[in-house]
C-alpha atoms as a PDB file:
ATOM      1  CA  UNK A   1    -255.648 -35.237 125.917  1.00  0.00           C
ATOM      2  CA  UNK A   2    -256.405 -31.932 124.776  1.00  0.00           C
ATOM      3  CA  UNK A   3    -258.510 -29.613 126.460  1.00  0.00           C
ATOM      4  CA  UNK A   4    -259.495 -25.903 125.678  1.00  0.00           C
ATOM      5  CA  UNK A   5    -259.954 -23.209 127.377  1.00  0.00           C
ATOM      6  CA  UNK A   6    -262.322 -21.688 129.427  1.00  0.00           C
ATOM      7  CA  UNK A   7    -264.953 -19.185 127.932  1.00  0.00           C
ATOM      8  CA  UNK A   8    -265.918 -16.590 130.478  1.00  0.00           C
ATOM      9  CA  UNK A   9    -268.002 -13.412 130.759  1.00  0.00           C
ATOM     10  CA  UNK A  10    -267.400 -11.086 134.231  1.00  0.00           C
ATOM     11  CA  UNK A  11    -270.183  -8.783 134.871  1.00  0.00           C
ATOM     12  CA  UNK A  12    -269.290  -6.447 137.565  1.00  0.00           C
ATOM     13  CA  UNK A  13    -265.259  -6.717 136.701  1.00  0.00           C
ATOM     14  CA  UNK A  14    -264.673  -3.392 138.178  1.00  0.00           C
ATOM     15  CA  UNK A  15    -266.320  -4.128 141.447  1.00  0.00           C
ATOM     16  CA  UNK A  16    -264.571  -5.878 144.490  1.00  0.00           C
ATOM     17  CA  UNK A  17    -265.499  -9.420 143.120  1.00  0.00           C
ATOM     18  CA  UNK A  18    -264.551  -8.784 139.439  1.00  0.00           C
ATOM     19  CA  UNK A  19    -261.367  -7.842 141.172  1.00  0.00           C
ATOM     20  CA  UNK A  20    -261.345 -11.175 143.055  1.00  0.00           C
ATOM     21  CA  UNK A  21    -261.927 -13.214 139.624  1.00  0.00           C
ATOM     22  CA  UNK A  22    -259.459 -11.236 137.823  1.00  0.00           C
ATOM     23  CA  UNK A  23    -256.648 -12.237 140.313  1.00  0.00           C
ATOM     24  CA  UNK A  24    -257.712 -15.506 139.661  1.00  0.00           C
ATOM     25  CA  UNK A  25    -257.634 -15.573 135.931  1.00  0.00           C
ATOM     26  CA  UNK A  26    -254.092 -13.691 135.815  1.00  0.00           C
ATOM     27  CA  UNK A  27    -252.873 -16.929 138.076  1.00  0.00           C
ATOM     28  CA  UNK A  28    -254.101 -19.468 135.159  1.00  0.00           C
ATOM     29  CA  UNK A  29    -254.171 -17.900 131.578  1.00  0.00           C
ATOM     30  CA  UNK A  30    -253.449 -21.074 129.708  1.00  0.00           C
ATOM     31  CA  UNK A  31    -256.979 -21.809 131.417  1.00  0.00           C
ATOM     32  CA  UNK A  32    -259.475 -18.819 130.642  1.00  0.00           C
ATOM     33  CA  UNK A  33    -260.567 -16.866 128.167  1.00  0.00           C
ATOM     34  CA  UNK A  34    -262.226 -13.724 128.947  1.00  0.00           C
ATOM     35  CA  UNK A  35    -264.773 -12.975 126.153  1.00  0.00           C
ATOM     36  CA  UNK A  36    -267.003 -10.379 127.613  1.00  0.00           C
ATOM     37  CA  UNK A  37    -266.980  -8.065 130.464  1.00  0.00           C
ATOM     38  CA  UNK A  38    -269.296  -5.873 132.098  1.00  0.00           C
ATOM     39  CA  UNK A  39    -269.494  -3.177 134.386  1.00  0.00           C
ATOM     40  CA  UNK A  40    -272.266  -0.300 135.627  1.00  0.00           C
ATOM     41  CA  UNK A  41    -270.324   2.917 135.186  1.00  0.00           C
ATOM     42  CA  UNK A  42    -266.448   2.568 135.525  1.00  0.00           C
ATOM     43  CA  UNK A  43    -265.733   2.635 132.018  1.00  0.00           C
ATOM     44  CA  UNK A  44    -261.889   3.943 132.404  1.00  0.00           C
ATOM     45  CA  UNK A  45    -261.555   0.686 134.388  1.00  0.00           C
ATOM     46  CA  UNK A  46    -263.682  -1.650 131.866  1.00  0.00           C
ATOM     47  CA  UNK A  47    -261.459  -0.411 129.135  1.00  0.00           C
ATOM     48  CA  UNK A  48    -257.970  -1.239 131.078  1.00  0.00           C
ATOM     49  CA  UNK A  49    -258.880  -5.043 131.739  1.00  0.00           C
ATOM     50  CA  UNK A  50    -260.700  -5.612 127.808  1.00  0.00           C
ATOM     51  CA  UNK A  51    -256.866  -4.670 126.803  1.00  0.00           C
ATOM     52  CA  UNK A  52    -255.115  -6.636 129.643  1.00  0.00           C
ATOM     53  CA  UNK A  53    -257.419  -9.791 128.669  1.00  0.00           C
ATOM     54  CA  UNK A  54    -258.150  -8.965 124.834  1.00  0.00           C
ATOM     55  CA  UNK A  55    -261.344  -9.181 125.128  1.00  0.00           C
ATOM     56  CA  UNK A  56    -263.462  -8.543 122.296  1.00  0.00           C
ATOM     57  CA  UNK A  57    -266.530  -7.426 123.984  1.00  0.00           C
ATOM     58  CA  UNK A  58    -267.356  -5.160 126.731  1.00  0.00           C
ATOM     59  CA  UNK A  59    -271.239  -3.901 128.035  1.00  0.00           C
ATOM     60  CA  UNK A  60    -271.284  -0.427 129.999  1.00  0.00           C
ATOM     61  CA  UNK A  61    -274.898  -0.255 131.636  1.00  0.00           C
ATOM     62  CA  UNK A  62    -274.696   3.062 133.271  1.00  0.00           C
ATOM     63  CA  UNK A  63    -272.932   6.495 132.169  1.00  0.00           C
ATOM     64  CA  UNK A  64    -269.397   6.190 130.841  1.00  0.00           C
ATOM     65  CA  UNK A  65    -266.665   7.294 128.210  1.00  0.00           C
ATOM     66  CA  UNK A  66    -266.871   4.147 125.395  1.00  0.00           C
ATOM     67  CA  UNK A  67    -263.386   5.140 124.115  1.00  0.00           C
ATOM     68  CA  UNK A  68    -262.786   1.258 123.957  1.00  0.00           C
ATOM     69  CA  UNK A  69    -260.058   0.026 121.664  1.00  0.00           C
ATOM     70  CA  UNK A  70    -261.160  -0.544 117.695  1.00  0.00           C
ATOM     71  CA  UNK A  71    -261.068  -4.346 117.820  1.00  0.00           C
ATOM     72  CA  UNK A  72    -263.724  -4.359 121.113  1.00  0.00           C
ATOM     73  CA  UNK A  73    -267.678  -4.464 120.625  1.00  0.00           C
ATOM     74  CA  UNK A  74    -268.860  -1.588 122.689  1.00  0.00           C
ATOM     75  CA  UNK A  75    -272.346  -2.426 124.174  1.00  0.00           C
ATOM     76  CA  UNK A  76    -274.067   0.346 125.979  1.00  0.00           C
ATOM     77  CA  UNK A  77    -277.304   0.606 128.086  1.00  0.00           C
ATOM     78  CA  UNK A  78    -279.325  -0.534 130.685  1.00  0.00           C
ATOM     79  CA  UNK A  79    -279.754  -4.015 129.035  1.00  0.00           C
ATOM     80  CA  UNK A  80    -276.050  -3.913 127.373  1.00  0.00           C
ATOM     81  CA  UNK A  81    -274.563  -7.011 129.712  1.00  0.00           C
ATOM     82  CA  UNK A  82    -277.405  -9.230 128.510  1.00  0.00           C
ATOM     83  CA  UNK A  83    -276.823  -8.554 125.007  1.00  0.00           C
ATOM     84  CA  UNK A  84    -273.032 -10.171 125.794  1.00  0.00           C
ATOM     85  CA  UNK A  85    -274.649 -13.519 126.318  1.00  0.00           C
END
């Protein structure tokens, strides 16, 4: 039986709990696939887990840097993490 992975989206990955589910989903790659993360304002750290998890879109709601890598969709503003869904 095959079975695929997981499609997620974090919002708030570079709070405490976005830390908590990234721990998890470094423990079971074969499992998830991160797709879309968000964050308020740390944009340095948004950046450095969209390249650890190639993920091809990020949403910054707050003020940030959006130096992201070419082959991420930058969203930005105050309604940027519901425009990931």
């Amino acid at each position: 039986m095959h079975s695929s992975r997981k499609r997620l989206i974090i919002l708030g990955a570079t709070g405490s709990i976005g830390d908590s589910a990234c721990r998890v989903l470094r423990q079971a790659p074969e499992t998830f696939e991160v797709v879309g993360l968000g964050a308020h304002r740390n944009s340095e750290k948004l950046i450095a887990l969209a390249q650890e998890f190639h993920t091809g879109s990020i949403a910054l709601s707050g003020p940030g840097d959006h130096n992201a890598p070419e082959d991420c969709r930058v969203l930005t503003g105050p309604n940027a993490s519901l425009d990931l869904l």
